[in-house]
Protein backbone atom coordinates (compact mmCIF):
# COMPACT_ATOMS: atom_id res chain seq x y z
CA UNK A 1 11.44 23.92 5.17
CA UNK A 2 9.20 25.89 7.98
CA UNK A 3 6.25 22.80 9.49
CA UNK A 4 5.83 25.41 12.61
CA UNK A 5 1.95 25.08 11.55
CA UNK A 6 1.99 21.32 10.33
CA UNK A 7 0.67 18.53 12.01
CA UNK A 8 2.33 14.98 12.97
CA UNK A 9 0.44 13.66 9.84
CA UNK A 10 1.75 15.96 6.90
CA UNK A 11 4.92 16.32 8.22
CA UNK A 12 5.52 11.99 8.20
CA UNK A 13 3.41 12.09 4.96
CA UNK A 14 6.28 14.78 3.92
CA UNK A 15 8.85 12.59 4.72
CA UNK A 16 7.71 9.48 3.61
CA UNK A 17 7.42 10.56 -0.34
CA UNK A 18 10.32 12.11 -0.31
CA UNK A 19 12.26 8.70 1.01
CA UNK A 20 9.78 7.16 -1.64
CA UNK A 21 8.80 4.42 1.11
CA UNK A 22 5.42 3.58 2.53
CA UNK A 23 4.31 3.82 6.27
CA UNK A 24 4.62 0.29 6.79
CA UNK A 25 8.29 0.35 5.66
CA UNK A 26 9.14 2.87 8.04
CA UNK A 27 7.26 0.72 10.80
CA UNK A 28 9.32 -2.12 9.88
CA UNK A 29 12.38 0.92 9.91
CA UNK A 30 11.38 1.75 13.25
CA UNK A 31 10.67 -1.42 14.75
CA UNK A 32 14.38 -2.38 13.63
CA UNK A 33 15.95 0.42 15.63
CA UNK A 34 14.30 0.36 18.88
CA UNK A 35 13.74 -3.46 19.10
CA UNK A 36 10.07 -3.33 19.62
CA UNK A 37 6.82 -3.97 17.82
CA UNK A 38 4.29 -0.99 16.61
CA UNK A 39 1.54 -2.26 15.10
CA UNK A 40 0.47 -0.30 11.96
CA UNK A 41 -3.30 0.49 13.57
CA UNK A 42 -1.24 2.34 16.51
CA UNK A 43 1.02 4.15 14.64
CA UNK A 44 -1.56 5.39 12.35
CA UNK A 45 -4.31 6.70 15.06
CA UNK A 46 -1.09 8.46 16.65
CA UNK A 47 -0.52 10.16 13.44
CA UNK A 48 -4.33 10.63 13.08
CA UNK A 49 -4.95 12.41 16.57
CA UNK A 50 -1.73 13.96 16.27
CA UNK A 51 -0.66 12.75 19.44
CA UNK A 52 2.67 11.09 18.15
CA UNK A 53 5.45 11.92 21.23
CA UNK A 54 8.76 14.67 20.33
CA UNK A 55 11.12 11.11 21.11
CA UNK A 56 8.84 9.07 18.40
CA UNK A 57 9.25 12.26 15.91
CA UNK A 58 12.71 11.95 17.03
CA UNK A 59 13.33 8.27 15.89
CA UNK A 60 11.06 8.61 12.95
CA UNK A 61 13.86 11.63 11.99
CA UNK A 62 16.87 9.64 13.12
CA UNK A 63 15.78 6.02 10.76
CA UNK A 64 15.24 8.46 7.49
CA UNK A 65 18.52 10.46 7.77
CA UNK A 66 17.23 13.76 9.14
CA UNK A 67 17.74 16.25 11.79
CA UNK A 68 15.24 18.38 14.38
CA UNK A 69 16.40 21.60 14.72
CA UNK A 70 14.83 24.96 16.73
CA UNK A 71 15.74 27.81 15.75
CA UNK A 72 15.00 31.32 16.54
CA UNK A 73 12.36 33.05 14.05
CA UNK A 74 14.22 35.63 11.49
């Protein structure tokens, strides 16, 4: 799947129905695996302003069993 043009918000939206969890399950996924609390209000103006950092995409990834990967353009 190409998200080259997608935004932090469809892209975890994307991700989320197709793991057929909601955002505060994958809080609670993500507060699990790096030890530390995110409230839901945070996480969700991050996806909102679509200022969520490449490591927190990274995690986000890395809890639901999926990769990153860059790759030239065909």
């Amino acid at each position: 799947m190409i998200i080259t043009d997608w935004d932090n918000g469809e892209i975890v939206r994307v991700l989320v129905a197709r793991n057929k969890i909601s955002q505060k399950k994958l809080i609670e996924m993500l507060e699990k695996a790096a030890g530390v609390e995110i409230p839901q209000s945070t996480f969700a103006n991050r996806i909102f302003r679509n200022s969520m950092r490449l490591r927190e995409m990274q995690q986000i990834c890395e809890v639901l069993g999926y990769d990153l990967i860059l790759q030239p353009k065909k």
